[in-house]
N, C-alpha and C. Protein backbone atom coordinates (compact mmCIF):
# COMPACT_ATOMS: atom_id res chain seq x y z
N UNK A 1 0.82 -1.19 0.00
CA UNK A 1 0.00 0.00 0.00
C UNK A 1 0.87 1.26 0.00
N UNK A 2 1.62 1.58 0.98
CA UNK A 2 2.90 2.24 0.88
C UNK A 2 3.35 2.93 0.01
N UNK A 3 3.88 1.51 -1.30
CA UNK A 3 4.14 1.91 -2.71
C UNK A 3 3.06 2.65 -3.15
N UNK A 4 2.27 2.02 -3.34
CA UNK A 4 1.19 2.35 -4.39
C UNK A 4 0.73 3.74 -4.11
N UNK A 5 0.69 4.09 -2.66
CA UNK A 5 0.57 5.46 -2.05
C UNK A 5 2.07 6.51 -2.84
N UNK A 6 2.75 6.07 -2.51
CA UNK A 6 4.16 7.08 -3.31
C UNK A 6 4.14 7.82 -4.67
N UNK A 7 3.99 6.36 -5.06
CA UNK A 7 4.18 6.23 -6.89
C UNK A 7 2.57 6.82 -6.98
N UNK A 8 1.50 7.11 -6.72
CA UNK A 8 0.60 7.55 -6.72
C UNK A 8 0.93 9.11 -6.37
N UNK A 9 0.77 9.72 -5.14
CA UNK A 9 0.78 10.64 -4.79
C UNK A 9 2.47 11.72 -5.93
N UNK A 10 3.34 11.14 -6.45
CA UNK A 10 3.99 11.33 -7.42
C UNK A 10 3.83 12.08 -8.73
N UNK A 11 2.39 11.54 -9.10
CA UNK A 11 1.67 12.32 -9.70
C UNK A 11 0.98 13.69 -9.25
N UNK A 12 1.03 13.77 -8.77
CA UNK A 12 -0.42 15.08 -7.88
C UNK A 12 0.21 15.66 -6.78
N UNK A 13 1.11 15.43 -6.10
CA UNK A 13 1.42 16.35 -5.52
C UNK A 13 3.21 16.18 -4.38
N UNK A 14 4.02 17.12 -4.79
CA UNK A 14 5.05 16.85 -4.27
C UNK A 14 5.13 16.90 -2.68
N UNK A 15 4.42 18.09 -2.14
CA UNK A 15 4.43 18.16 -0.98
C UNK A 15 3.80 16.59 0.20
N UNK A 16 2.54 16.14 -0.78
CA UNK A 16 2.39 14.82 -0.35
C UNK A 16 3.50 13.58 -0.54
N UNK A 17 3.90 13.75 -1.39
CA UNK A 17 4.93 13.17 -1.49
C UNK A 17 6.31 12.78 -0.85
N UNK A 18 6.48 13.98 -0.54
CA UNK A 18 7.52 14.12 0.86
C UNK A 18 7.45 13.87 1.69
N UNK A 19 5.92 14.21 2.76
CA UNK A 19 5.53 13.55 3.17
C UNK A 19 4.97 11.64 3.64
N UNK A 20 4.74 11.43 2.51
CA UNK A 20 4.99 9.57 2.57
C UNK A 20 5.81 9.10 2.38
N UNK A 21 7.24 9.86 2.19
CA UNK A 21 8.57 9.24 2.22
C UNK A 21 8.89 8.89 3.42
N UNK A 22 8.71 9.96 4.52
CA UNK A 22 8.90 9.91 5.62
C UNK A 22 8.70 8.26 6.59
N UNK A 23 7.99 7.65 5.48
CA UNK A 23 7.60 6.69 6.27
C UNK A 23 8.87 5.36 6.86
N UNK A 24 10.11 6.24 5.71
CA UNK A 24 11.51 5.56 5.88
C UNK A 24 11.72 5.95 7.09
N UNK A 25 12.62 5.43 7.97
CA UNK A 25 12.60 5.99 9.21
C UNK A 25 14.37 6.25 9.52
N UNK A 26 14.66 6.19 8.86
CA UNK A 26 16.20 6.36 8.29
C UNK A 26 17.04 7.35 8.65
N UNK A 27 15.94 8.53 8.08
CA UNK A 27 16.53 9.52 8.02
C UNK A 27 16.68 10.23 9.87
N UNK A 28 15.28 10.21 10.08
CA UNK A 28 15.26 9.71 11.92
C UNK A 28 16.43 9.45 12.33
N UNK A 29 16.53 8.16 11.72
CA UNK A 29 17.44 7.38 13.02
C UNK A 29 19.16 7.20 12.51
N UNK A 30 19.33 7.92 11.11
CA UNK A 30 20.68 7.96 10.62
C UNK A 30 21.46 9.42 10.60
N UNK A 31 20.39 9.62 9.52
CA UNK A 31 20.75 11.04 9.26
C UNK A 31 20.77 12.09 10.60
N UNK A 32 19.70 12.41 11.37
CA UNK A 32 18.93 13.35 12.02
C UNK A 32 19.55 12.55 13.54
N UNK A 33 20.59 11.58 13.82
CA UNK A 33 20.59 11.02 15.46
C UNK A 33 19.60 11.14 16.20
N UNK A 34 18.02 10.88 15.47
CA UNK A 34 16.80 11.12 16.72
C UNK A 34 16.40 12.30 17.11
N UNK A 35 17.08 13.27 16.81
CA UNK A 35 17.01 15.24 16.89
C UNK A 35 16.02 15.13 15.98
N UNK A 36 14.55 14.80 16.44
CA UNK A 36 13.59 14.90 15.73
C UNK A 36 12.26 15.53 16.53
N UNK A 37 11.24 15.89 16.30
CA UNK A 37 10.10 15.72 17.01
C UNK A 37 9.60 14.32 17.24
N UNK A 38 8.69 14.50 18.16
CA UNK A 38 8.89 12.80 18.98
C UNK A 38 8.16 12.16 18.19
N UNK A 39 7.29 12.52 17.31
CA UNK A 39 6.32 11.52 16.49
C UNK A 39 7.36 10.51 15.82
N UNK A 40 8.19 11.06 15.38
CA UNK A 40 9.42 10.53 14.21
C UNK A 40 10.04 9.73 15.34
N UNK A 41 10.20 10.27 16.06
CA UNK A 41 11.23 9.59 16.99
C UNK A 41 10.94 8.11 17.62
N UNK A 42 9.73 8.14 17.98
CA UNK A 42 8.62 7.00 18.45
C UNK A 42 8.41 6.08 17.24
N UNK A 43 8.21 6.74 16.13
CA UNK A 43 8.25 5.78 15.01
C UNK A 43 9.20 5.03 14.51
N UNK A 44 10.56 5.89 14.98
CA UNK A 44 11.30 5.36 14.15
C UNK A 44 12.49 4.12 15.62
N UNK A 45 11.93 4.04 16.78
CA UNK A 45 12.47 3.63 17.96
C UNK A 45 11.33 2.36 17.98
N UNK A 46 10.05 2.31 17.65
CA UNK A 46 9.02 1.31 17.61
C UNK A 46 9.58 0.26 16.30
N UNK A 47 10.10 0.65 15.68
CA UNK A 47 10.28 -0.07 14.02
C UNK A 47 11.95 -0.69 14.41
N UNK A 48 12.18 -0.45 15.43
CA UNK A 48 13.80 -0.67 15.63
C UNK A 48 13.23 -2.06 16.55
N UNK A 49 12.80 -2.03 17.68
CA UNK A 49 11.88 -3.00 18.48
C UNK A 49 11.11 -3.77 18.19
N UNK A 50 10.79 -3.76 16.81
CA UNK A 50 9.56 -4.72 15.72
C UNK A 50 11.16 -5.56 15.22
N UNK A 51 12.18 -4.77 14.80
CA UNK A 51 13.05 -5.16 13.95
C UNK A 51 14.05 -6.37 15.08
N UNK A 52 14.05 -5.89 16.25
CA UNK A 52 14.16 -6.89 17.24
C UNK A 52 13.93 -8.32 17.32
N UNK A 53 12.54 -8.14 17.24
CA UNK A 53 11.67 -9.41 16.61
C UNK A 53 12.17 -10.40 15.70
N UNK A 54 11.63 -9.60 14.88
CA UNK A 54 11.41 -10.03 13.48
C UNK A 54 12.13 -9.76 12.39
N UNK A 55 12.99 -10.52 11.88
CA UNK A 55 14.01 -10.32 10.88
C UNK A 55 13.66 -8.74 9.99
N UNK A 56 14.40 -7.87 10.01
CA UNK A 56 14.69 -6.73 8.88
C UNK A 56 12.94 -6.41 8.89
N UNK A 57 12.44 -6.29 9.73
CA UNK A 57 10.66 -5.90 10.34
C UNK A 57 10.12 -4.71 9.19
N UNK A 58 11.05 -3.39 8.62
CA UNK A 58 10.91 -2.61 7.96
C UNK A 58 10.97 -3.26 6.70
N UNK A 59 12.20 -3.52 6.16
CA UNK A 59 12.25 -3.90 5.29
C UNK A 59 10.94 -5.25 4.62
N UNK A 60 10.75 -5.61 5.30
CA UNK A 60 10.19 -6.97 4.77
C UNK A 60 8.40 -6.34 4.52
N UNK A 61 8.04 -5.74 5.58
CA UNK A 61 6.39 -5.47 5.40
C UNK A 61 6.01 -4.25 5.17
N UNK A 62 7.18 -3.07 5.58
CA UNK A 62 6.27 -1.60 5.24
C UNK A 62 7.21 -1.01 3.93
N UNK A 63 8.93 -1.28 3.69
CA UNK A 63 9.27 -0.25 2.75
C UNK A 63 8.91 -0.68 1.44
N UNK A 64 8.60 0.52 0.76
CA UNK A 64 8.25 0.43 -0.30
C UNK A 64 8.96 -0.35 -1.84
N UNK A 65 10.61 -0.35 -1.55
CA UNK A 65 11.19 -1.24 -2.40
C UNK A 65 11.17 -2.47 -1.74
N UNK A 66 11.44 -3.22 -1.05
CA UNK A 66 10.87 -4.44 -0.21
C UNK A 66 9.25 -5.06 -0.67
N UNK A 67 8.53 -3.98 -0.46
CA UNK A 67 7.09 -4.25 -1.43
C UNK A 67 6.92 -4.53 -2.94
N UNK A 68 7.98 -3.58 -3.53
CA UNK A 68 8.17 -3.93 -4.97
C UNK A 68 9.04 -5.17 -5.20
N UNK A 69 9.97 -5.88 -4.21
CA UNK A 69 10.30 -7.03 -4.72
C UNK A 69 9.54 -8.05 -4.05
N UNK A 70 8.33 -8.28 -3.17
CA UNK A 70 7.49 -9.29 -2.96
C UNK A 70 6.59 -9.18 -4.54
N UNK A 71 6.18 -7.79 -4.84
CA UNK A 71 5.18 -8.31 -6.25
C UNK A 71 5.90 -8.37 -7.26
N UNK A 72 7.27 -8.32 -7.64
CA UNK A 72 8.08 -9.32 -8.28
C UNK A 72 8.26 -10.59 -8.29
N UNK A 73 7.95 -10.75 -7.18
CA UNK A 73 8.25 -12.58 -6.44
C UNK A 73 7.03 -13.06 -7.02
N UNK A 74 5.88 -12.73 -6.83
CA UNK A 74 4.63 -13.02 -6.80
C UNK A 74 4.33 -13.20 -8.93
N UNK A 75 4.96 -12.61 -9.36
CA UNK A 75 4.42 -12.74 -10.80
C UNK A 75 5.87 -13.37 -11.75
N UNK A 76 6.65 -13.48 -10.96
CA UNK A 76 7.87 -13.76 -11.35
C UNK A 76 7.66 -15.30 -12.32
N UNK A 77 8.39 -15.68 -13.93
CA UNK A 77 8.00 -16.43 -14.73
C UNK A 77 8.52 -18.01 -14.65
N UNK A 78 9.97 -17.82 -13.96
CA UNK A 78 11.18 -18.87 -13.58
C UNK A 78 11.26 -18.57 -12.15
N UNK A 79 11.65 -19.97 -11.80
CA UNK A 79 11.91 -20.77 -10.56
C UNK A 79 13.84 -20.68 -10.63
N UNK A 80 14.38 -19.46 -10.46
CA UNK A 80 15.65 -19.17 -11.17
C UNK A 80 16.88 -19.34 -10.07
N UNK A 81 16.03 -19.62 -8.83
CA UNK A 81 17.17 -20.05 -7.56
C UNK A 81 17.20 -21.28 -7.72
N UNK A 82 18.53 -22.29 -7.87
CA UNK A 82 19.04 -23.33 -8.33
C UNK A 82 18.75 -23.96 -6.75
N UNK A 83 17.62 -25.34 -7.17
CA UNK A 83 17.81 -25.88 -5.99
C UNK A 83 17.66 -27.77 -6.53
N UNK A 84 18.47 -28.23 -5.85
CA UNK A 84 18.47 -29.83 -5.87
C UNK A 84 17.44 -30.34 -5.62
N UNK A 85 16.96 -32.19 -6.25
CA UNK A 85 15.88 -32.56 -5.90
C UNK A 85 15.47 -32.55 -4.42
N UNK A 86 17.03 -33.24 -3.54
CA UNK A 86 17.04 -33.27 -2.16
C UNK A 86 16.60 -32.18 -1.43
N UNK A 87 17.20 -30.91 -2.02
CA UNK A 87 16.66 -30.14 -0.89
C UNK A 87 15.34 -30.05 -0.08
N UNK A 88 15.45 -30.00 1.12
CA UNK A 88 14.31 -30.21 1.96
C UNK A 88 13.79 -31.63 2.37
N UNK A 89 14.40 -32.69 1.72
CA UNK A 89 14.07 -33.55 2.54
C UNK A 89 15.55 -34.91 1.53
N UNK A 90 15.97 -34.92 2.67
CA UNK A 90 16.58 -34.72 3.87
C UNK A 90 17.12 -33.10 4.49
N UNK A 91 17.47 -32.80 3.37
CA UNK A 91 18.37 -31.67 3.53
C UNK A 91 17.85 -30.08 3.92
N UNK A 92 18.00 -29.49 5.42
CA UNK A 92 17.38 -28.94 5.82
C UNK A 92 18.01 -27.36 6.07
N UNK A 93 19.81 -27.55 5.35
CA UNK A 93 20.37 -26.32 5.79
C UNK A 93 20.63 -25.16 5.08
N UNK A 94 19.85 -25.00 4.22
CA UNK A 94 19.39 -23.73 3.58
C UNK A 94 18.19 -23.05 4.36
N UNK A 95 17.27 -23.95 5.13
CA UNK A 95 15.76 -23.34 5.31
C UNK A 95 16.18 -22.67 6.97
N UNK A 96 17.10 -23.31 7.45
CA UNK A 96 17.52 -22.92 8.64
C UNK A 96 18.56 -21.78 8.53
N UNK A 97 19.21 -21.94 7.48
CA UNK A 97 19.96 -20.18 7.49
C UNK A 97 19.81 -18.89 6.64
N UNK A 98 18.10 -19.25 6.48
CA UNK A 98 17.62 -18.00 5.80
C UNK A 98 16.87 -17.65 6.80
N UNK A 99 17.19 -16.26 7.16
CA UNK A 99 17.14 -15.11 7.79
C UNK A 99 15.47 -15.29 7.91
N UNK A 100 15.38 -14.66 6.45
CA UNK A 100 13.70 -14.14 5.79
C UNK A 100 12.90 -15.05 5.73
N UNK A 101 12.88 -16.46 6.23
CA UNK A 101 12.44 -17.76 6.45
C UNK A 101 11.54 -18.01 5.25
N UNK A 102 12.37 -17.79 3.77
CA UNK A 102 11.87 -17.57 2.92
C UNK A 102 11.29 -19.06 1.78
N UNK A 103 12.49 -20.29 2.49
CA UNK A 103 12.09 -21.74 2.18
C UNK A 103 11.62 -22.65 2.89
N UNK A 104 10.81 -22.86 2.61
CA UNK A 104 9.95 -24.13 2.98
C UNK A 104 10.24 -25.12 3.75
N UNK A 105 10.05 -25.69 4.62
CA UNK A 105 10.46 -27.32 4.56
C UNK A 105 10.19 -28.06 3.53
N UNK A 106 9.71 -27.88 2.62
CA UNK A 106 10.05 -28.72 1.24
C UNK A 106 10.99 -28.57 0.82
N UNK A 107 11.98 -27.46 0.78
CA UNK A 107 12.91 -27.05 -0.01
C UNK A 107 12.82 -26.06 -1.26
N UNK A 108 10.90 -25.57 -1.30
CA UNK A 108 11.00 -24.42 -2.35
C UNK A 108 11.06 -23.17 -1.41
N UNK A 109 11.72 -22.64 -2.91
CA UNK A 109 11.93 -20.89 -2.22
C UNK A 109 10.25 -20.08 -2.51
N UNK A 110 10.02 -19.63 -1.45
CA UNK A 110 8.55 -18.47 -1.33
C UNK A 110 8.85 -17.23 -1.90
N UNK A 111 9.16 -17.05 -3.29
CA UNK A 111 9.67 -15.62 -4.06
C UNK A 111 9.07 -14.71 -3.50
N UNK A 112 7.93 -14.66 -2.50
CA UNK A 112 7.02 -13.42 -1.98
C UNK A 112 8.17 -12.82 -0.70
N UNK A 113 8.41 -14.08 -0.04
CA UNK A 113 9.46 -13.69 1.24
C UNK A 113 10.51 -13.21 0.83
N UNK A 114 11.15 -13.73 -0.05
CA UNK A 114 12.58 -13.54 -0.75
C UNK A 114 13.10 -12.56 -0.73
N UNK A 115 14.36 -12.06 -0.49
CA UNK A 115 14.96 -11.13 -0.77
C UNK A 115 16.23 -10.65 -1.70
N UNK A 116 16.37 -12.38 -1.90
CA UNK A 116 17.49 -12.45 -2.90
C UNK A 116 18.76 -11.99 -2.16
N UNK A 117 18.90 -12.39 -1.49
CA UNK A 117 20.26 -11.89 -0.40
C UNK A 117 21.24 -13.23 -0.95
N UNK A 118 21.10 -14.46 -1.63
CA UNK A 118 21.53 -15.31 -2.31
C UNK A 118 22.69 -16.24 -1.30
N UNK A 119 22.44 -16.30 -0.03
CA UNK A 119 22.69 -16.86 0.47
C UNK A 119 22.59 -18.49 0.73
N UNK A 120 21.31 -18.95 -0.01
CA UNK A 120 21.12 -20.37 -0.30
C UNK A 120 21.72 -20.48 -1.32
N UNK A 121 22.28 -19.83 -2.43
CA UNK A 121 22.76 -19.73 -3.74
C UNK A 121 23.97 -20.49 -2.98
N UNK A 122 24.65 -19.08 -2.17
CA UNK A 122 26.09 -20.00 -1.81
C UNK A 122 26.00 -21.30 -1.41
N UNK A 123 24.98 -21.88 -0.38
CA UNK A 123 25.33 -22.65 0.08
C UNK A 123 24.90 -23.68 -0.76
N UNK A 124 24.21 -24.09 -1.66
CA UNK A 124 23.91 -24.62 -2.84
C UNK A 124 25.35 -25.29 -3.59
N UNK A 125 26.20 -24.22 -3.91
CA UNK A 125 27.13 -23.89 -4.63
C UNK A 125 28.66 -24.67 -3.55
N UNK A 126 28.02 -24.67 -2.52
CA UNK A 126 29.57 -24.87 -1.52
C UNK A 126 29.73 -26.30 -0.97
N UNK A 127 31.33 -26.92 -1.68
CA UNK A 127 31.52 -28.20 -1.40
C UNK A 127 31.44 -28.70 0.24
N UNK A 128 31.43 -27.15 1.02
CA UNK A 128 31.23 -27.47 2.77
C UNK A 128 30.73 -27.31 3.11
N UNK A 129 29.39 -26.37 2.96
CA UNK A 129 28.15 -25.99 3.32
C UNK A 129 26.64 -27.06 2.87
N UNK A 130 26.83 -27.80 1.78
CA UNK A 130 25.51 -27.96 1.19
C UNK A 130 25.91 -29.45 1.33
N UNK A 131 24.82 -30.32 2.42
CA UNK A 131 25.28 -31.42 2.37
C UNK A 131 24.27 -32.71 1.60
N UNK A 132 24.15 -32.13 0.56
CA UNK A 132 24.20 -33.26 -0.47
C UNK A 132 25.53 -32.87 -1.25
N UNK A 133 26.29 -32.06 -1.46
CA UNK A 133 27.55 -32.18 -2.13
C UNK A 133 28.65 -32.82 -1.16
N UNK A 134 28.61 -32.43 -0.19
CA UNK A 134 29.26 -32.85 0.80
C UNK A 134 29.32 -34.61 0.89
N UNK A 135 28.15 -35.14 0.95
CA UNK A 135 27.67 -36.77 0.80
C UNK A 135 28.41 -37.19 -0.64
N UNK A 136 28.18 -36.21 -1.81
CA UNK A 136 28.62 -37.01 -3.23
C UNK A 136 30.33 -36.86 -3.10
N UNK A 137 31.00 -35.90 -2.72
CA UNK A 137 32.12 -36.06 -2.75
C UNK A 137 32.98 -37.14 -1.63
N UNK A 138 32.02 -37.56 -0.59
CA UNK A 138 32.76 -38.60 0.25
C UNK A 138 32.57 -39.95 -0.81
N UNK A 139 31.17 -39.73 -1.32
CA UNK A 139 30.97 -41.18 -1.87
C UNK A 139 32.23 -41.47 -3.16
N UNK A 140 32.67 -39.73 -4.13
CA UNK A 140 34.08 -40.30 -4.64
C UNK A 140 34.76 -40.68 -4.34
N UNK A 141 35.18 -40.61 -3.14
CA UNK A 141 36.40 -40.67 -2.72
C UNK A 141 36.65 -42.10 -2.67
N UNK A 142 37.86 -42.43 -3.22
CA UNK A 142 38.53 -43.71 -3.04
C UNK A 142 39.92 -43.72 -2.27
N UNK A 143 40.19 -45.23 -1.84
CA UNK A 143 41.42 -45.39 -1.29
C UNK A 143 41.89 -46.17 -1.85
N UNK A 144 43.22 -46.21 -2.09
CA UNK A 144 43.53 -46.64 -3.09
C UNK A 144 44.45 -47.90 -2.39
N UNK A 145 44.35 -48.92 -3.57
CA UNK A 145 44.90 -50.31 -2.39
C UNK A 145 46.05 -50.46 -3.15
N UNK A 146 46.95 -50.61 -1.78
CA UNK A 146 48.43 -51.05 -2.53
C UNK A 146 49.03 -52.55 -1.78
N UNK A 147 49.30 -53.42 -2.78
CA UNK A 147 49.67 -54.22 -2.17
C UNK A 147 50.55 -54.80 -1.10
N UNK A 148 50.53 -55.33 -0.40
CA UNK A 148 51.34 -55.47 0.68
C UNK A 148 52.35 -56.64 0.20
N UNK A 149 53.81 -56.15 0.34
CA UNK A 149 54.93 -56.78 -0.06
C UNK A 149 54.89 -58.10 0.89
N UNK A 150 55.31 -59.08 0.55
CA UNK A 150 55.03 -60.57 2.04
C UNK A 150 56.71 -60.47 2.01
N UNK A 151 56.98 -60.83 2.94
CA UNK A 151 58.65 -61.31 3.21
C UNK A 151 58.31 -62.45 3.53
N UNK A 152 58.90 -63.30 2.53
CA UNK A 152 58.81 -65.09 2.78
C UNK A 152 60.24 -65.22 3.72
N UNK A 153 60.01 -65.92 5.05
CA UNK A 153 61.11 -66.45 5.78
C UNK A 153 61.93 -67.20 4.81
């Protein structure tokens, strides 16, 4: 809503506009060290305490580019994060080290949650992290037999 409020009000009027930017709280709490009036200040100290919680709390449900990449996710044409048949069952350590608890216990990615932070990418990709690669490279592994010399008395 957020968005749609911005990119809306964009048209018609700047001063509104400036206004619903504000809803970043950034500038509050980066720019401005809290030297704000307290409305800002409360807003932007409540969204820090949500963010406590709940993974990146701003980012994920109110900012407006965060919103534009859930309805990316949502209409998106390819399934373009590379994932193995295994993943998700057995294999559970991608869903446990995404932040944005963005995969499944099946092992699909929820493009709505997503953030593309591509952190399952790596671990996908990593002979020490992703343990179905981890399993195929023990199963190469050979030892190699060398015969044992006999000393006949």
């Amino acid at each position: 809503m957020a968005l749609t409020g911005i990119v809306a009000s964009a048209f018609f009027s700047s001063e509104i506009t400036d206004k619903l930017v504000e809803l970043e709280p950034f500038k509050t709490a980066i720019t401005l060290n809290f030297v704000r009036s307290w409305p800002y200040v409360v807003y932007a100290v409540g969204l820090l305490l949500a963010s406590s919680v709940v993974y990146k709390f701003f980012c994920r449900y109110l900012c407006p580019f965060g919103a534009s990449l859930a309805l990316l996710g949502r209409i998106r044409l390819l399934n373009w994060i590379p994932r193995y048949g295994e993943c998700g069952t057995p294999c559970q350590t991608c869903r446990h080290r995404c932040d944005y608890q963005a995969i499944a216990p099946s092992g699909k990615v929820d493009y709505a949650e997503c953030f593309q932070c591509m952190d399952c990418v790596v671990i996908y990709a990593s002979d020490q992290q992703c343990a179905l690669r981890i399993t195929q490279i023990k199963r190469q592994r050979t030892i190699p037999i060398q015969p044992v010399a006999r000393s006949e008395p």
